[in-house]
PDB file of N, CA and C in Angstrom:
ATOM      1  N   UNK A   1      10.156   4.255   0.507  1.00  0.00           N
ATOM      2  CA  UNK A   1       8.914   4.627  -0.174  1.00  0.00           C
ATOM      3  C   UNK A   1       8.863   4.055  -1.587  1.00  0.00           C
ATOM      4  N   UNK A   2       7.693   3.655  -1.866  1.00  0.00           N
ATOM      5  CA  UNK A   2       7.538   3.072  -3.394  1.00  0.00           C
ATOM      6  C   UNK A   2       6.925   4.303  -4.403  1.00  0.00           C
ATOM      7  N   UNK A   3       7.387   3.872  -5.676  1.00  0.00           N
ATOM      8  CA  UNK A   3       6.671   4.529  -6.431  1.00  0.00           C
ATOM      9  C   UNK A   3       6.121   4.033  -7.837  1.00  0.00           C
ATOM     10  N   UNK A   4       4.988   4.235  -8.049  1.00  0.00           N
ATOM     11  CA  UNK A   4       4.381   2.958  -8.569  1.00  0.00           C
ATOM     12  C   UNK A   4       3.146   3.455  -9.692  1.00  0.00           C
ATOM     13  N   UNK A   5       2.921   2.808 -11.110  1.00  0.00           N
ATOM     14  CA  UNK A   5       1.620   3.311 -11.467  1.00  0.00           C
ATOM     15  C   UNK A   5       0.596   3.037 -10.863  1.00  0.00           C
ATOM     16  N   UNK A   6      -0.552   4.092 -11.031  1.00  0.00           N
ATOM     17  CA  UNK A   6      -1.834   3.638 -10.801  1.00  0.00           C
ATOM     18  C   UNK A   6      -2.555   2.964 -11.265  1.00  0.00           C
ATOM     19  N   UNK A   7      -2.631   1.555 -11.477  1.00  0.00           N
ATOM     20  CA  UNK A   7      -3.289   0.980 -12.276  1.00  0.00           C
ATOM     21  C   UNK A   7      -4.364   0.096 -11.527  1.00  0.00           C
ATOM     22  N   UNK A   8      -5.069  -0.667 -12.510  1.00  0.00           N
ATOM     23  CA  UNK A   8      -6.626  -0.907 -11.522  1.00  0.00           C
ATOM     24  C   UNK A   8      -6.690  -1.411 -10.119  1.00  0.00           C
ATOM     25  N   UNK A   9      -5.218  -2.379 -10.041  1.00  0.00           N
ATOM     26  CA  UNK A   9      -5.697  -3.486  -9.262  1.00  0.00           C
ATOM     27  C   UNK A   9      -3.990  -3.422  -8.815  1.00  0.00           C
ATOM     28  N   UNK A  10      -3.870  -3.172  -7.255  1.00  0.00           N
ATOM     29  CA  UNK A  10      -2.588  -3.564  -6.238  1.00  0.00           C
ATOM     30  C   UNK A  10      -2.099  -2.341  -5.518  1.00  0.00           C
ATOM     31  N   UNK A  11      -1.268  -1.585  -6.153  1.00  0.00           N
ATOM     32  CA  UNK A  11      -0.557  -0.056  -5.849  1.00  0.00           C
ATOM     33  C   UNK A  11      -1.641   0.501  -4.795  1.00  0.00           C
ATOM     34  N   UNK A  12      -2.526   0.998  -5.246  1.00  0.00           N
ATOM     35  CA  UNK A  12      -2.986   1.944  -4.397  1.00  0.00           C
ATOM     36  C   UNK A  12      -4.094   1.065  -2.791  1.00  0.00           C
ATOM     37  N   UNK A  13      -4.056   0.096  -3.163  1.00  0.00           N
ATOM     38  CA  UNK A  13      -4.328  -1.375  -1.865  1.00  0.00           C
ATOM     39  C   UNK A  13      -3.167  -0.319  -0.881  1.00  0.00           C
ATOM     40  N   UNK A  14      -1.804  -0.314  -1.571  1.00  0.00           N
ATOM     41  CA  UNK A  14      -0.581  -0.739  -0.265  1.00  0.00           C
ATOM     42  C   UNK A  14      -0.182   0.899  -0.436  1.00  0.00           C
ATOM     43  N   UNK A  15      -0.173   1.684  -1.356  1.00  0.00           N
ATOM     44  CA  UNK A  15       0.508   2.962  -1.062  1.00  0.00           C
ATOM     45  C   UNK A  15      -0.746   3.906  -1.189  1.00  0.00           C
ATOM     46  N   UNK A  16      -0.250   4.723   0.420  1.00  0.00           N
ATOM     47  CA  UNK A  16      -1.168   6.142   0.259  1.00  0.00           C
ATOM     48  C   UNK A  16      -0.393   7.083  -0.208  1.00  0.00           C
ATOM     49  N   UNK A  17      -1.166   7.564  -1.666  1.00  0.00           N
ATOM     50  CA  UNK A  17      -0.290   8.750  -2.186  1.00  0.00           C
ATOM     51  C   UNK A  17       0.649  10.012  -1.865  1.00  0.00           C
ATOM     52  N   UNK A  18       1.650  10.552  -1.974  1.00  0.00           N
ATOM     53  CA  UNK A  18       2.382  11.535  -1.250  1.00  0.00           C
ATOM     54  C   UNK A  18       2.268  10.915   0.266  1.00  0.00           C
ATOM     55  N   UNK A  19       1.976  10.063   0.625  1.00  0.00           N
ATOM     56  CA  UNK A  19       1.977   9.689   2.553  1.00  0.00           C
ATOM     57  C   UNK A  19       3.268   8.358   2.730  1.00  0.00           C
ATOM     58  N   UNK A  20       2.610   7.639   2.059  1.00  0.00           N
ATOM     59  CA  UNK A  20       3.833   6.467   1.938  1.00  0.00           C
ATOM     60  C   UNK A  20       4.607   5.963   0.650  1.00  0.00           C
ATOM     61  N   UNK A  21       4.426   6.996  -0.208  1.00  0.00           N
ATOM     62  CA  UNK A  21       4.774   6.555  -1.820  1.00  0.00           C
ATOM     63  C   UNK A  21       4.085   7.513  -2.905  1.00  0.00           C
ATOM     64  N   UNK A  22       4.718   7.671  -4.113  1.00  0.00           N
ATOM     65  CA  UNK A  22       3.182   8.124  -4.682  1.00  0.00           C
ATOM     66  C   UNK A  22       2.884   6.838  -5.972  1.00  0.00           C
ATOM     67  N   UNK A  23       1.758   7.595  -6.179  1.00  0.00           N
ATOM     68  CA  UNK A  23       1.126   6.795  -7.168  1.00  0.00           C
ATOM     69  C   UNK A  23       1.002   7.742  -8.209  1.00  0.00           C
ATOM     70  N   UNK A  24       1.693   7.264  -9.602  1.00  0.00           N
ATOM     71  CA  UNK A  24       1.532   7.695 -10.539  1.00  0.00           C
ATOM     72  C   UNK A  24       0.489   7.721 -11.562  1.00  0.00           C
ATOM     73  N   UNK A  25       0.013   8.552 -12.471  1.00  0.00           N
ATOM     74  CA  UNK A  25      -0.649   7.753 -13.787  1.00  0.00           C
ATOM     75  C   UNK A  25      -0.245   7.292 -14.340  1.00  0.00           C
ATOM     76  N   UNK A  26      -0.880   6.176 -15.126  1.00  0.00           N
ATOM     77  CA  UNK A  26      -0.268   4.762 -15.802  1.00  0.00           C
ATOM     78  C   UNK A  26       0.591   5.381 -17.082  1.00  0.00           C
ATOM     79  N   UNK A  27       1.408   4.779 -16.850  1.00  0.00           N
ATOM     80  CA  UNK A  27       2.461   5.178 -18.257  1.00  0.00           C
ATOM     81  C   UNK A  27       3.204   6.736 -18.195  1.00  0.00           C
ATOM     82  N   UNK A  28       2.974   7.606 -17.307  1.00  0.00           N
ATOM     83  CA  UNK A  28       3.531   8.700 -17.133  1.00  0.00           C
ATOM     84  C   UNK A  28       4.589   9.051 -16.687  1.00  0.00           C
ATOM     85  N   UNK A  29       5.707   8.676 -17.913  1.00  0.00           N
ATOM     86  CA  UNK A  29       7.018   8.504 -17.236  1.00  0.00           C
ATOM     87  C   UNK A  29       7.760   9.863 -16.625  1.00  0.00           C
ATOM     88  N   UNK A  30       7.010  10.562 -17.340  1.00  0.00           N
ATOM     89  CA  UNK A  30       7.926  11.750 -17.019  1.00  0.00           C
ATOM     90  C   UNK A  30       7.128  12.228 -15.417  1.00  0.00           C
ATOM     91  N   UNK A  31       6.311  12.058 -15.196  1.00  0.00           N
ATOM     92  CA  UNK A  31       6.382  12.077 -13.699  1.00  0.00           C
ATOM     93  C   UNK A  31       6.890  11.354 -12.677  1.00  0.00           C
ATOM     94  N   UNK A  32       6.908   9.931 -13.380  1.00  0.00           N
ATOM     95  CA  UNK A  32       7.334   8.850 -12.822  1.00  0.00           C
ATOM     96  C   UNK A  32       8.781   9.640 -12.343  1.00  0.00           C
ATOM     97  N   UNK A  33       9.538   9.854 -13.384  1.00  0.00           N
ATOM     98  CA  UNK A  33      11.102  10.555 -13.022  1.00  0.00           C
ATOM     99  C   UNK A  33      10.991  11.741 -12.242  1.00  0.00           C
ATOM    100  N   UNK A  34       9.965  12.608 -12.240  1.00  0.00           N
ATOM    101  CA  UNK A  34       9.526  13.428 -11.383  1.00  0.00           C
ATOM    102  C   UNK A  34       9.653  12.959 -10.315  1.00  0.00           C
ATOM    103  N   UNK A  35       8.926  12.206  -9.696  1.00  0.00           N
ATOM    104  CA  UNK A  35       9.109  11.635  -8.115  1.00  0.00           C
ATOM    105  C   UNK A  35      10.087  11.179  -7.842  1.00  0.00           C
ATOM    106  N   UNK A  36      10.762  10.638  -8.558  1.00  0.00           N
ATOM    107  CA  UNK A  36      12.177   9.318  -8.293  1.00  0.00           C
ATOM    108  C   UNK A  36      12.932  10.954  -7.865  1.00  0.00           C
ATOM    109  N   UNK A  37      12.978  11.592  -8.977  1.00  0.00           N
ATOM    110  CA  UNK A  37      14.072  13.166  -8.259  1.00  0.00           C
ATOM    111  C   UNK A  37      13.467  13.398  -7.280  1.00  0.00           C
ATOM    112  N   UNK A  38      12.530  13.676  -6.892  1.00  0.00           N
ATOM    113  CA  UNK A  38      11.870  14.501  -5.413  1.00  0.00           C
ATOM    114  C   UNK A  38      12.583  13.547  -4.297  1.00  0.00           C
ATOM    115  N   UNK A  39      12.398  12.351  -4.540  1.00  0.00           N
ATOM    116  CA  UNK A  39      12.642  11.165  -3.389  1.00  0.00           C
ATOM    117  C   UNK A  39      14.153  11.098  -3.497  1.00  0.00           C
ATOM    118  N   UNK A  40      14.847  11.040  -4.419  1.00  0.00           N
ATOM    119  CA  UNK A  40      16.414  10.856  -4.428  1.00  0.00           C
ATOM    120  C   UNK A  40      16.919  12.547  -3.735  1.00  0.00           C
ATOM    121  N   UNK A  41      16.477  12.952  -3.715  1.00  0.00           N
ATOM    122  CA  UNK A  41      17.070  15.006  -3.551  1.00  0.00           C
ATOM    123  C   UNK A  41      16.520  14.986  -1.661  1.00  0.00           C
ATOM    124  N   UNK A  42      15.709  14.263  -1.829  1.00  0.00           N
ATOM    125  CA  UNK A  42      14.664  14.781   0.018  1.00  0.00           C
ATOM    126  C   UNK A  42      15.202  13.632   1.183  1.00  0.00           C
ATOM    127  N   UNK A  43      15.980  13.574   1.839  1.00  0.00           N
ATOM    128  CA  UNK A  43      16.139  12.258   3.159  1.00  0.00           C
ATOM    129  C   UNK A  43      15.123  12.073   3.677  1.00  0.00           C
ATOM    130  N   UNK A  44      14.851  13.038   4.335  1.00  0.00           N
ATOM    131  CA  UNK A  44      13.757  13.231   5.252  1.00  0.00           C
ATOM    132  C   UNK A  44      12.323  13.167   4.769  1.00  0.00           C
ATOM    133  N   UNK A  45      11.790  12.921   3.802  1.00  0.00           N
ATOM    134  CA  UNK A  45      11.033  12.808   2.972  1.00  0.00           C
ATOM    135  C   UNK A  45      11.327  11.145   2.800  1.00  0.00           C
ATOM    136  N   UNK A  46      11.921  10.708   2.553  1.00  0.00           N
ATOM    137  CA  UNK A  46      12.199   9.012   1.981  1.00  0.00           C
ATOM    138  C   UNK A  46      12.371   8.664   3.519  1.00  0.00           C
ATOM    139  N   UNK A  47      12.388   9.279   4.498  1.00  0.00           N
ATOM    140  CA  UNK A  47      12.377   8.574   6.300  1.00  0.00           C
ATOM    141  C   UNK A  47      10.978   9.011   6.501  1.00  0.00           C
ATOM    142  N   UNK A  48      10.228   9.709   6.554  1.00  0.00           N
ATOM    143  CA  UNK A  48       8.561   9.902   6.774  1.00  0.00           C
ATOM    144  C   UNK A  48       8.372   8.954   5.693  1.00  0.00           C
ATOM    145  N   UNK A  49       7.858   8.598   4.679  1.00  0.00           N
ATOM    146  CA  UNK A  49       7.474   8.137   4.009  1.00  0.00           C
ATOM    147  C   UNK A  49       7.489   6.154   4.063  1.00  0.00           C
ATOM    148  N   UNK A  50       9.314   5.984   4.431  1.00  0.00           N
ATOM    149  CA  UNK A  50       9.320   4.997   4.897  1.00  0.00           C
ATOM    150  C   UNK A  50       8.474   4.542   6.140  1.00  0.00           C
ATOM    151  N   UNK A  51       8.601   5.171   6.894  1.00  0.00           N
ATOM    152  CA  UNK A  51       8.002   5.045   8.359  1.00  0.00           C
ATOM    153  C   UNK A  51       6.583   4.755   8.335  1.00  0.00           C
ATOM    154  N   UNK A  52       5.939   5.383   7.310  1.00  0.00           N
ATOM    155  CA  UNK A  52       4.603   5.590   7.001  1.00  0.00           C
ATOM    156  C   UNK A  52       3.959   4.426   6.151  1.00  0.00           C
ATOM    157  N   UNK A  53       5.203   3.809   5.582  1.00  0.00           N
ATOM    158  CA  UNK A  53       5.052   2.215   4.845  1.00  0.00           C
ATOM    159  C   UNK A  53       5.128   1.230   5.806  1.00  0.00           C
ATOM    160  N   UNK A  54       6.116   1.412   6.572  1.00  0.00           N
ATOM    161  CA  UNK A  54       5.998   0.085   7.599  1.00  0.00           C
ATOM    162  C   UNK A  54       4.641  -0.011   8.668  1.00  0.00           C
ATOM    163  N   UNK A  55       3.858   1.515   8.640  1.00  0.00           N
ATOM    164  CA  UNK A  55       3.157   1.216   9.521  1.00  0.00           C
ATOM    165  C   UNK A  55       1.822   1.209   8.853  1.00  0.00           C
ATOM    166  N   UNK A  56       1.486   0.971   7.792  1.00  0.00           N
ATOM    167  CA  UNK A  56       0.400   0.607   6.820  1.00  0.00           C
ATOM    168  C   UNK A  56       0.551  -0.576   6.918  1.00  0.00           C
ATOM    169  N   UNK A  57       1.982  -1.019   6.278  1.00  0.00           N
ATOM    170  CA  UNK A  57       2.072  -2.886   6.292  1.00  0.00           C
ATOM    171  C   UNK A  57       1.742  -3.732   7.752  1.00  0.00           C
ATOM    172  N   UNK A  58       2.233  -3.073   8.332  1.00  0.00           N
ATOM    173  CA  UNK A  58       1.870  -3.328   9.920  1.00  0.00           C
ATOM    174  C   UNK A  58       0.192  -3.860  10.007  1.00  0.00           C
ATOM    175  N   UNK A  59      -0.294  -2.478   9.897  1.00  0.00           N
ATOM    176  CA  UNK A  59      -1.971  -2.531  10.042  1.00  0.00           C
ATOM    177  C   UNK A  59      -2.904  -3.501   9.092  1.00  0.00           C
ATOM    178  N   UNK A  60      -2.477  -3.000   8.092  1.00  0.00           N
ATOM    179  CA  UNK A  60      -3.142  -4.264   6.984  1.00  0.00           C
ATOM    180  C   UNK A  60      -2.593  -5.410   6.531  1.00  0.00           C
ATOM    181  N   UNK A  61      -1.557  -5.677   6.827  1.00  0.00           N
ATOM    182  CA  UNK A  61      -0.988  -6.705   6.384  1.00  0.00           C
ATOM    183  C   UNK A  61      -0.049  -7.885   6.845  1.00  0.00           C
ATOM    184  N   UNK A  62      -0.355  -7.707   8.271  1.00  0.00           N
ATOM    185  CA  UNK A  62       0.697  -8.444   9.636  1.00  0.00           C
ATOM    186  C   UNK A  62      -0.325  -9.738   9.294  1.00  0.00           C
ATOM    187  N   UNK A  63       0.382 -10.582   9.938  1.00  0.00           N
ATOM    188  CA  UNK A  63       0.120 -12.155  10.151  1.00  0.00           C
ATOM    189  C   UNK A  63      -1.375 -11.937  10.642  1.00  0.00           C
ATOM    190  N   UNK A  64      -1.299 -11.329  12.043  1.00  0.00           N
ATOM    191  CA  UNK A  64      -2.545 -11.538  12.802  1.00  0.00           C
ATOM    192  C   UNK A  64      -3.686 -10.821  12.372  1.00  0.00           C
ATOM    193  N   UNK A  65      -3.399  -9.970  11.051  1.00  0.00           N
ATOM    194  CA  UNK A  65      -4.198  -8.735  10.634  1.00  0.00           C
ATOM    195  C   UNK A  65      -5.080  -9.671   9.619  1.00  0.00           C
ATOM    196  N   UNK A  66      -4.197 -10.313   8.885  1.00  0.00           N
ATOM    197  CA  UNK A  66      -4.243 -11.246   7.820  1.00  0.00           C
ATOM    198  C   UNK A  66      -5.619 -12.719   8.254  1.00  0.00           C
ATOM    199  N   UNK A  67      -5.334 -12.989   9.745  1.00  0.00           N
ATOM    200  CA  UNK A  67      -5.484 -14.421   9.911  1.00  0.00           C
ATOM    201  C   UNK A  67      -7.048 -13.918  10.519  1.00  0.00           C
ATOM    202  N   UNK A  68      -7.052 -12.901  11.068  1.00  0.00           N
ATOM    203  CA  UNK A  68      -8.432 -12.672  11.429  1.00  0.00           C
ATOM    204  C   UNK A  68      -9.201 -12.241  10.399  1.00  0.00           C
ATOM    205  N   UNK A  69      -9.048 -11.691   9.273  1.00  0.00           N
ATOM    206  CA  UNK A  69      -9.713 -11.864   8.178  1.00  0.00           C
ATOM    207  C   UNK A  69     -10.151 -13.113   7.347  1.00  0.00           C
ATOM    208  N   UNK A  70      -9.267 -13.726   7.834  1.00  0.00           N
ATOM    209  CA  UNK A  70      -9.129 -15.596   7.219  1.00  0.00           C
ATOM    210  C   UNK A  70     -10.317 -16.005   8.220  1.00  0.00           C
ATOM    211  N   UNK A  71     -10.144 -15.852   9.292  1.00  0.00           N
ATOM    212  CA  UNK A  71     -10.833 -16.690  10.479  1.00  0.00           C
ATOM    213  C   UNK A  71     -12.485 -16.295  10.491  1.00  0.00           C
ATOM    214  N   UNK A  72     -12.417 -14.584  10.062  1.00  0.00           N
ATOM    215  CA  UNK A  72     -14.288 -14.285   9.704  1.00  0.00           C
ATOM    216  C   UNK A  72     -14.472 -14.557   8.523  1.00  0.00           C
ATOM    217  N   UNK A  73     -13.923 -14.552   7.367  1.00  0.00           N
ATOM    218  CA  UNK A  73     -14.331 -15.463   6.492  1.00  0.00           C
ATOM    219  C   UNK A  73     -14.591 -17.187   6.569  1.00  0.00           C
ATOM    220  N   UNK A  74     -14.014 -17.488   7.440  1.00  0.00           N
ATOM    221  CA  UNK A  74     -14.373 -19.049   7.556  1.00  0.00           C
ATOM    222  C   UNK A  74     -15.630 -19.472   8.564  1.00  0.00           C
ATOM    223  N   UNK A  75     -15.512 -18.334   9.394  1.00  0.00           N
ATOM    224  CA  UNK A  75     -16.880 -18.561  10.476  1.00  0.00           C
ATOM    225  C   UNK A  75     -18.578 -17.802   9.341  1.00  0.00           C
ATOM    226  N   UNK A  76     -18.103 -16.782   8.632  1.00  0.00           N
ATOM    227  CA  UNK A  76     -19.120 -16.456   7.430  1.00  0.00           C
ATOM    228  C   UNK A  76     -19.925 -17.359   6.808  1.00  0.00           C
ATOM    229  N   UNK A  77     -18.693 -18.225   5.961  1.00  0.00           N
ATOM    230  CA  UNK A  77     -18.989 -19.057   5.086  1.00  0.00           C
ATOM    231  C   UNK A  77     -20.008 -20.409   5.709  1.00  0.00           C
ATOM    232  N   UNK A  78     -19.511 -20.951   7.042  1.00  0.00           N
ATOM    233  CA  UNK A  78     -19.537 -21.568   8.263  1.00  0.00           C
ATOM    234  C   UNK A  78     -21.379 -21.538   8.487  1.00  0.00           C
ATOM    235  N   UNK A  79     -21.454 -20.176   9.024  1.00  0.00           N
ATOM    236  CA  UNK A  79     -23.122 -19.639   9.200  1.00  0.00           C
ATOM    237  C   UNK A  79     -23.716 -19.900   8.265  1.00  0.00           C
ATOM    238  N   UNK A  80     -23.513 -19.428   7.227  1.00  0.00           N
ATOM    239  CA  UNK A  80     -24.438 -19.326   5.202  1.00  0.00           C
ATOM    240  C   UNK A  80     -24.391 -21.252   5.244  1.00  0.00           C
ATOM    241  N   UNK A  81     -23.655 -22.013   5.176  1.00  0.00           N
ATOM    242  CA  UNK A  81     -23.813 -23.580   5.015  1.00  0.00           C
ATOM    243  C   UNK A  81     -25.025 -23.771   6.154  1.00  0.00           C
ATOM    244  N   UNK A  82     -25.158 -23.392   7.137  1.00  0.00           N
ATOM    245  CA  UNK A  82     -25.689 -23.722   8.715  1.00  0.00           C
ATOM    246  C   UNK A  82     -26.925 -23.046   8.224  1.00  0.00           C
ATOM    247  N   UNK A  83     -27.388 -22.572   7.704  1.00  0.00           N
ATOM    248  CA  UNK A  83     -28.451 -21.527   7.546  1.00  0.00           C
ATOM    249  C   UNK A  83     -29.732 -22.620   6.373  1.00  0.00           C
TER     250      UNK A  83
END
């Protein structure tokens, strides 16, 4: 599981809060260390959590997840020239 600030742009794309990671407020270290203890103290908590990362990355972010987004953007762009 990651743990990560919230800041405008990336983190919260790839981690769902308390599900696969949390997301902190920006600069809030002392929560930041907050979670790192929750996650270092819990196994079973850092194995759900993991589990729950690989299968986000899975869904949004596999090759074929990736390439069919590539492929309707290119047939998009494709139509709008044709038009």
């Amino acid at each position: 599981p990651t743990i990560a600030f919230d800041i405008a742009t990336g983190p919260s794309d790839i981690i769902e809060d308390e599900k696969s990671g949390f997301l902190i407020e920006d600069n809030n270290l002392d929560e930041y260390a907050n979670k790192l203890k929750i996650l270092m103290q819990d196994e079973s908590l850092r194995a759900k959590m993991g589990e729950k990362s690989k299968e986000i990355v899975k869904n949004k972010f596999s090759k074929e997840v990736v390439m069919k987004q590539w492929m309707e953007l290119f047939k998009k762009i494709k139509n709008q020239n044709n038009s």
